[in-house]
C-alpha atoms as a PDB file:
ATOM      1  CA  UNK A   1     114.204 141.312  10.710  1.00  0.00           C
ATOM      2  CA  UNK A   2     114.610 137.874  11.458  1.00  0.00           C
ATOM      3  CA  UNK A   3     118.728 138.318  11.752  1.00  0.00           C
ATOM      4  CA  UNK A   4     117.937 140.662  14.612  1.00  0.00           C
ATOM      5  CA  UNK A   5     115.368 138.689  16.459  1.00  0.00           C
ATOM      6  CA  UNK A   6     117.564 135.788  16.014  1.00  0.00           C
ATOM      7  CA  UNK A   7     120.448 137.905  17.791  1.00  0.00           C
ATOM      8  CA  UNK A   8     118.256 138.708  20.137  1.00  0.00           C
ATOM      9  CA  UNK A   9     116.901 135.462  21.520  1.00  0.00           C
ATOM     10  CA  UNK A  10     120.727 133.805  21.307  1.00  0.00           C
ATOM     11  CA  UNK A  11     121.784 137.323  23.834  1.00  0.00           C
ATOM     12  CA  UNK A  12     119.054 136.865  25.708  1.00  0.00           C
ATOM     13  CA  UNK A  13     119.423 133.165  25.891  1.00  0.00           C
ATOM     14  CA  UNK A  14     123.228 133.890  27.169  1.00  0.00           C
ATOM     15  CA  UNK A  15     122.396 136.261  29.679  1.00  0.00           C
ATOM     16  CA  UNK A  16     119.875 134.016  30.981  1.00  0.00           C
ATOM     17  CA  UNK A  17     122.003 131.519  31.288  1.00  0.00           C
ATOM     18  CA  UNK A  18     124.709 133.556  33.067  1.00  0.00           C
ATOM     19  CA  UNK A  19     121.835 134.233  35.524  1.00  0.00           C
ATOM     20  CA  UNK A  20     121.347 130.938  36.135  1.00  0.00           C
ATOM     21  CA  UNK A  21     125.049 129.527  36.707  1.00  0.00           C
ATOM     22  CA  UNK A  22     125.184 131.983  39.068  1.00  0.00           C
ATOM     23  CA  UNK A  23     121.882 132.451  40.966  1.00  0.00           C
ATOM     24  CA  UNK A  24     120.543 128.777  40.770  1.00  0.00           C
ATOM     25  CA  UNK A  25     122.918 127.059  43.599  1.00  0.00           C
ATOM     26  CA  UNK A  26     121.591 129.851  46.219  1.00  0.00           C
ATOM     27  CA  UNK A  27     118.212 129.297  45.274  1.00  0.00           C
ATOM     28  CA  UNK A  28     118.223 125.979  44.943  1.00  0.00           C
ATOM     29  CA  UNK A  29     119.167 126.414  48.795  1.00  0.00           C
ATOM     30  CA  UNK A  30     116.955 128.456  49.313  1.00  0.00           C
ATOM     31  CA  UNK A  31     114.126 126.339  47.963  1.00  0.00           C
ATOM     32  CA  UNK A  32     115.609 123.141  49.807  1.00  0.00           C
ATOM     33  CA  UNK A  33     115.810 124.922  53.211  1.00  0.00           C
ATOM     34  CA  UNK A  34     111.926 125.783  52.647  1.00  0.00           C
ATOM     35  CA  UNK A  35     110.834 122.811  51.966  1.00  0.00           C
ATOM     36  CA  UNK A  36     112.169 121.218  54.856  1.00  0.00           C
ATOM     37  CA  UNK A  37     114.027 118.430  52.797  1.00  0.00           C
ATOM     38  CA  UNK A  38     117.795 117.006  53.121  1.00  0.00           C
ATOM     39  CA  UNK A  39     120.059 118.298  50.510  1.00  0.00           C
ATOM     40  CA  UNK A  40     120.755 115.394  48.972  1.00  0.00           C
ATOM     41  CA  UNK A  41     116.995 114.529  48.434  1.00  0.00           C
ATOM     42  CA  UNK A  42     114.982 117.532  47.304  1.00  0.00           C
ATOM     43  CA  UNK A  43     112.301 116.644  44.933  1.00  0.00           C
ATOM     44  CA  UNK A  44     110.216 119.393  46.105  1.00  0.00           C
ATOM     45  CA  UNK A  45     112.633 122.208  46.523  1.00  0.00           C
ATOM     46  CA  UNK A  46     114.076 121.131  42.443  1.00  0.00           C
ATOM     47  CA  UNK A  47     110.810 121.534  41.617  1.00  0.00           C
ATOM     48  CA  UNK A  48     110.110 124.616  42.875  1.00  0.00           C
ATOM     49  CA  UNK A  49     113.118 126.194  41.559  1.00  0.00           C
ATOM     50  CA  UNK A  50     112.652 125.553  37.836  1.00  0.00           C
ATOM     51  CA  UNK A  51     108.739 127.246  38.217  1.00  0.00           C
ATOM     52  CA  UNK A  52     110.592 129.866  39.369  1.00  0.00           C
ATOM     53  CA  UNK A  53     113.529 130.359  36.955  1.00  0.00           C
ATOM     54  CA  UNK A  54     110.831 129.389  34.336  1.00  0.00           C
ATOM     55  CA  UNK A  55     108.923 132.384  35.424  1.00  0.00           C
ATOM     56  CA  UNK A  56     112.211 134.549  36.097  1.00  0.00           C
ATOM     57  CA  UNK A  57     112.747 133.235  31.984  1.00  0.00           C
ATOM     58  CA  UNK A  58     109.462 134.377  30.733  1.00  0.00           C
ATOM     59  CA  UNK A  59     109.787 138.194  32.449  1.00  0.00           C
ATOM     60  CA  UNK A  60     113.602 138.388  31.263  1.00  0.00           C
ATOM     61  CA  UNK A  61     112.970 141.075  28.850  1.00  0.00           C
ATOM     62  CA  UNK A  62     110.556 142.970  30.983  1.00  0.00           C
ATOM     63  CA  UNK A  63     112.578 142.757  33.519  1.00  0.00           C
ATOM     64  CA  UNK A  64     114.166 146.124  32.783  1.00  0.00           C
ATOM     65  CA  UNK A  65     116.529 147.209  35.371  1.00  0.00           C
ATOM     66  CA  UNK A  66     114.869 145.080  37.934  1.00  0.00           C
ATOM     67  CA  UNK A  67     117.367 142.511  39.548  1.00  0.00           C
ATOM     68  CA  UNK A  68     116.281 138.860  38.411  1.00  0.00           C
ATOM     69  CA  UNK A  69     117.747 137.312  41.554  1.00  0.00           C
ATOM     70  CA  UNK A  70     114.617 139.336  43.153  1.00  0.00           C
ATOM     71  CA  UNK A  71     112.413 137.911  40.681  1.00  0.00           C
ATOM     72  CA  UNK A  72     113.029 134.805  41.030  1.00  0.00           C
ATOM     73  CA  UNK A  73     113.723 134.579  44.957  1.00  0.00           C
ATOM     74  CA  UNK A  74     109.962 136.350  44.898  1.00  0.00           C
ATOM     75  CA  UNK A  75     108.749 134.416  42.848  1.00  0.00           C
ATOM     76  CA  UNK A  76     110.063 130.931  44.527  1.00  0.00           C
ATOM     77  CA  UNK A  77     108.755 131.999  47.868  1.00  0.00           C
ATOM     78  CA  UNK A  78     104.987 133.032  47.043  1.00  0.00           C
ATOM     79  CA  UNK A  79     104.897 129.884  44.638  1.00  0.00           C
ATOM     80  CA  UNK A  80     105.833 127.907  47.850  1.00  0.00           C
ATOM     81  CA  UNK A  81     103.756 130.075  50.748  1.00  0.00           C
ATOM     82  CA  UNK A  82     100.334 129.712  48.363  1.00  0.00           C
ATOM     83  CA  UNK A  83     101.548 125.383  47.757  1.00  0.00           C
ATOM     84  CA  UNK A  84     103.052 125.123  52.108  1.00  0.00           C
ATOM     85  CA  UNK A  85     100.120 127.084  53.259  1.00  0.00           C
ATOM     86  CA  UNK A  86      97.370 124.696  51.978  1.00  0.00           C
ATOM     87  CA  UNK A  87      98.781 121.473  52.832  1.00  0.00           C
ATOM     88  CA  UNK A  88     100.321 122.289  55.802  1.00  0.00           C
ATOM     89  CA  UNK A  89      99.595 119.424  58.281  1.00  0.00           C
ATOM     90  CA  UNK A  90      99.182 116.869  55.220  1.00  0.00           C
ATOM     91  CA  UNK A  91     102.032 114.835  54.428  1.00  0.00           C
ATOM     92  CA  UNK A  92     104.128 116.220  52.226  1.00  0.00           C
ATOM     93  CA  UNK A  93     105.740 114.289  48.946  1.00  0.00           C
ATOM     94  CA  UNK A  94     105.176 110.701  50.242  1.00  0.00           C
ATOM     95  CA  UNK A  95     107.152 111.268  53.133  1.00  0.00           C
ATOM     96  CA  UNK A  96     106.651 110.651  56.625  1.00  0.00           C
ATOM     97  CA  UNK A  97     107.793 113.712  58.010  1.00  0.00           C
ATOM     98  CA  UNK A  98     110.521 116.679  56.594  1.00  0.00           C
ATOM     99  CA  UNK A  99     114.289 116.048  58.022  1.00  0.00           C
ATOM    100  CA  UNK A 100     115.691 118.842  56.706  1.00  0.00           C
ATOM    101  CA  UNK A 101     117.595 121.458  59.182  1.00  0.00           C
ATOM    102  CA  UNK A 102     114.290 123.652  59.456  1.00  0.00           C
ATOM    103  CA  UNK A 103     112.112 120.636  59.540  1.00  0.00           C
ATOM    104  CA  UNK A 104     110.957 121.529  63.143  1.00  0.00           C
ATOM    105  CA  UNK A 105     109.151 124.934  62.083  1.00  0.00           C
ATOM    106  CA  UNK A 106     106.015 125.615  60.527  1.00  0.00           C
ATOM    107  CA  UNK A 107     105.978 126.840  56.244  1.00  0.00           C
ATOM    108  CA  UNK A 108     105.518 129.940  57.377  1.00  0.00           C
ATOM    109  CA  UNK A 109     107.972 130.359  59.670  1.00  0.00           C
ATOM    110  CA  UNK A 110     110.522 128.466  57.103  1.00  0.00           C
ATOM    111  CA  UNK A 111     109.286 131.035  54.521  1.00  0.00           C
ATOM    112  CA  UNK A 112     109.590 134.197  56.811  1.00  0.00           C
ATOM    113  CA  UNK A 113     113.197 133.060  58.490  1.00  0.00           C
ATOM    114  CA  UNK A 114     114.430 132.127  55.038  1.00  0.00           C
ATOM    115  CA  UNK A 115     113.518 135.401  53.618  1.00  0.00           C
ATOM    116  CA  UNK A 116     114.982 137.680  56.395  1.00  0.00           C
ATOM    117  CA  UNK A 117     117.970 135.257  57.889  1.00  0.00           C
ATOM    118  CA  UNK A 118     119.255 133.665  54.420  1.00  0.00           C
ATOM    119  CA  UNK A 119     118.095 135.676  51.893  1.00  0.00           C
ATOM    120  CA  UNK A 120     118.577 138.919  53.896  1.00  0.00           C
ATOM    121  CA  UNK A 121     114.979 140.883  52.710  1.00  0.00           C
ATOM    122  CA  UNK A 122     114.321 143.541  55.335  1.00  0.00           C
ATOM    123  CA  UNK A 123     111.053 142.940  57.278  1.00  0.00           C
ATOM    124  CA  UNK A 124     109.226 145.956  55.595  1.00  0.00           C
ATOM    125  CA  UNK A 125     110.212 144.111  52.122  1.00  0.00           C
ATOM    126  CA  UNK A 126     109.200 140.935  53.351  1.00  0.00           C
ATOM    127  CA  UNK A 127     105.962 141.576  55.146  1.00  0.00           C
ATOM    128  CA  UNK A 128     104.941 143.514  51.386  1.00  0.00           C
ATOM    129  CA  UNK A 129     105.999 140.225  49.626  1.00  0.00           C
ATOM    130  CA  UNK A 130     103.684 138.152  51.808  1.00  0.00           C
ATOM    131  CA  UNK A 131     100.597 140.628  52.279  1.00  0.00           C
ATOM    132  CA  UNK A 132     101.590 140.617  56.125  1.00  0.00           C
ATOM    133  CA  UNK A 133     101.987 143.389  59.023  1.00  0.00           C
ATOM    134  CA  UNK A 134     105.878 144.199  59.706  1.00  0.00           C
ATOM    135  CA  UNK A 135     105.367 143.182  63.297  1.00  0.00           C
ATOM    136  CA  UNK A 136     103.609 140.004  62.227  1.00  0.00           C
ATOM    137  CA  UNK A 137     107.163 139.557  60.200  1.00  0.00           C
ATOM    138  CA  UNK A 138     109.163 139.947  63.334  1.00  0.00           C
ATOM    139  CA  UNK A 139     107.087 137.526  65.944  1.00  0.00           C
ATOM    140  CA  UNK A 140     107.372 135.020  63.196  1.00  0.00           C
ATOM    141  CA  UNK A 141     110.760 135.501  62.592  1.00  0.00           C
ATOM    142  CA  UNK A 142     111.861 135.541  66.689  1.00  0.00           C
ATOM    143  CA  UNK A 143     109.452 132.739  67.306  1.00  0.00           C
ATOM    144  CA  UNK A 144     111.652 130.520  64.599  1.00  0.00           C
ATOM    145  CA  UNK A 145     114.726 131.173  65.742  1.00  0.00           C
ATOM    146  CA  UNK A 146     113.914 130.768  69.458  1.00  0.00           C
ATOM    147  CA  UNK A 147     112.707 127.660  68.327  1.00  0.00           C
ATOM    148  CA  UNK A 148     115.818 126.976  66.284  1.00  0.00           C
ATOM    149  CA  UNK A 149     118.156 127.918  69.158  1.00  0.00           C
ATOM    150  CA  UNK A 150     116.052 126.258  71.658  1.00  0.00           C
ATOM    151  CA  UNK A 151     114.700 123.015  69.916  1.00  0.00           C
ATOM    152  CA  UNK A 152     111.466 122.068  72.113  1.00  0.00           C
ATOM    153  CA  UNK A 153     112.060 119.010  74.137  1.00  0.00           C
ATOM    154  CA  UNK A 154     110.723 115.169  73.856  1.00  0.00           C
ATOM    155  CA  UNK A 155     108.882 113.207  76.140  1.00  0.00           C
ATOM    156  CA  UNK A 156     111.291 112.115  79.132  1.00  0.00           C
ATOM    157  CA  UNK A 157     112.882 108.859  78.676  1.00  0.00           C
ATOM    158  CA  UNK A 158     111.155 106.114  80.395  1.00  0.00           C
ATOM    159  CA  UNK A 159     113.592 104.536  83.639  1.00  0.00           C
ATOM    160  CA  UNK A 160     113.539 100.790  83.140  1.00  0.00           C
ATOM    161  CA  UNK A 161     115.953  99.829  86.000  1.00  0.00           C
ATOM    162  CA  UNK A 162     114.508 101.888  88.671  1.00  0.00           C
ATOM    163  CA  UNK A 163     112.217  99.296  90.416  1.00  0.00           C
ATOM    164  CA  UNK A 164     114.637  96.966  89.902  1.00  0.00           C
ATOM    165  CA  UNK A 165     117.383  99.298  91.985  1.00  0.00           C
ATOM    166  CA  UNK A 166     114.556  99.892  94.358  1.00  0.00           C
ATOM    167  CA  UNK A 167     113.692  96.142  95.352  1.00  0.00           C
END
């Protein structure tokens, strides 16, 4: 009995680690692009990646058929919608402000453009995942990436020379 369980654990420990050298780069990306944090600095998005492949680890053998990329991905972005959603607005990690390449969007628009741009999860899928209407999913999702393509603009430059030119 304990030969078997023994065998058991060491397969499952094998094919969870299979998972894992191949799955945990893109969600890793996944993770840093929703926090909002530079690639090479991504406390946050680390962290949220092992709770989810430690989750992911803990359903491995009811997993059952189910694909544990899905788990995991799930899992990663309702861990970080129910974390984003309640500080948003509060400085985040000690850090002034996010620099990451989606650092000019709200969580939820991180979460909801991550989901359906990177990750590929059809609206229907994605507006289940986070208890929202499919349209909701889609003004979210066009909102981001008009904002993406069309970053909004600063103040105007103040013109120091001009009463000078103008004397």
């Amino acid at each position: 009995m304990r030969q078997r369980q023994a065998s058991q654990s060491a397969r499952r420990a094998r094919e969870f680690e299979a998972f894992v050298a191949g799955a945990a780069g893109r969600l890793l990306h996944a993770a840093t692009l929703l926090t909002a944090e530079p690639p090479d600095d991504n406390p946050r998005a680390r962290r949220l990646l092992t709770l989810a492949l430690a989750h992911t680890y803990a359903c491995w053998d009811r997993l059952r058929g189910e694909d544990p990329y899905d788990r995991a991905r799930q899992y990663l972005a309702l861990r970080f919608a129910h974390g984003a959603w309640r500080r948003y607005g509060i400085l985040l990690g000690g850090r002034t402000h996010p620099s990451g390449p989606l650092s000019h969007l709200a969580p939820q628009e991180r979460l909801v453009l991550v989901l359906r741009l990177y990750e590929g999860v059809a609206e229907e899928q994605a507006a289940a995942l986070l208890g929202l209407p499919t349209e909701r999913v889609r003004t979210i999702c066009d909102r981001a990436t008009a904002t993406l393509l069309h970053p909004p603009r600063g103040p105007a430059p103040a013109v120091v020379g001009a009463k000078v030119a103008a004397s």
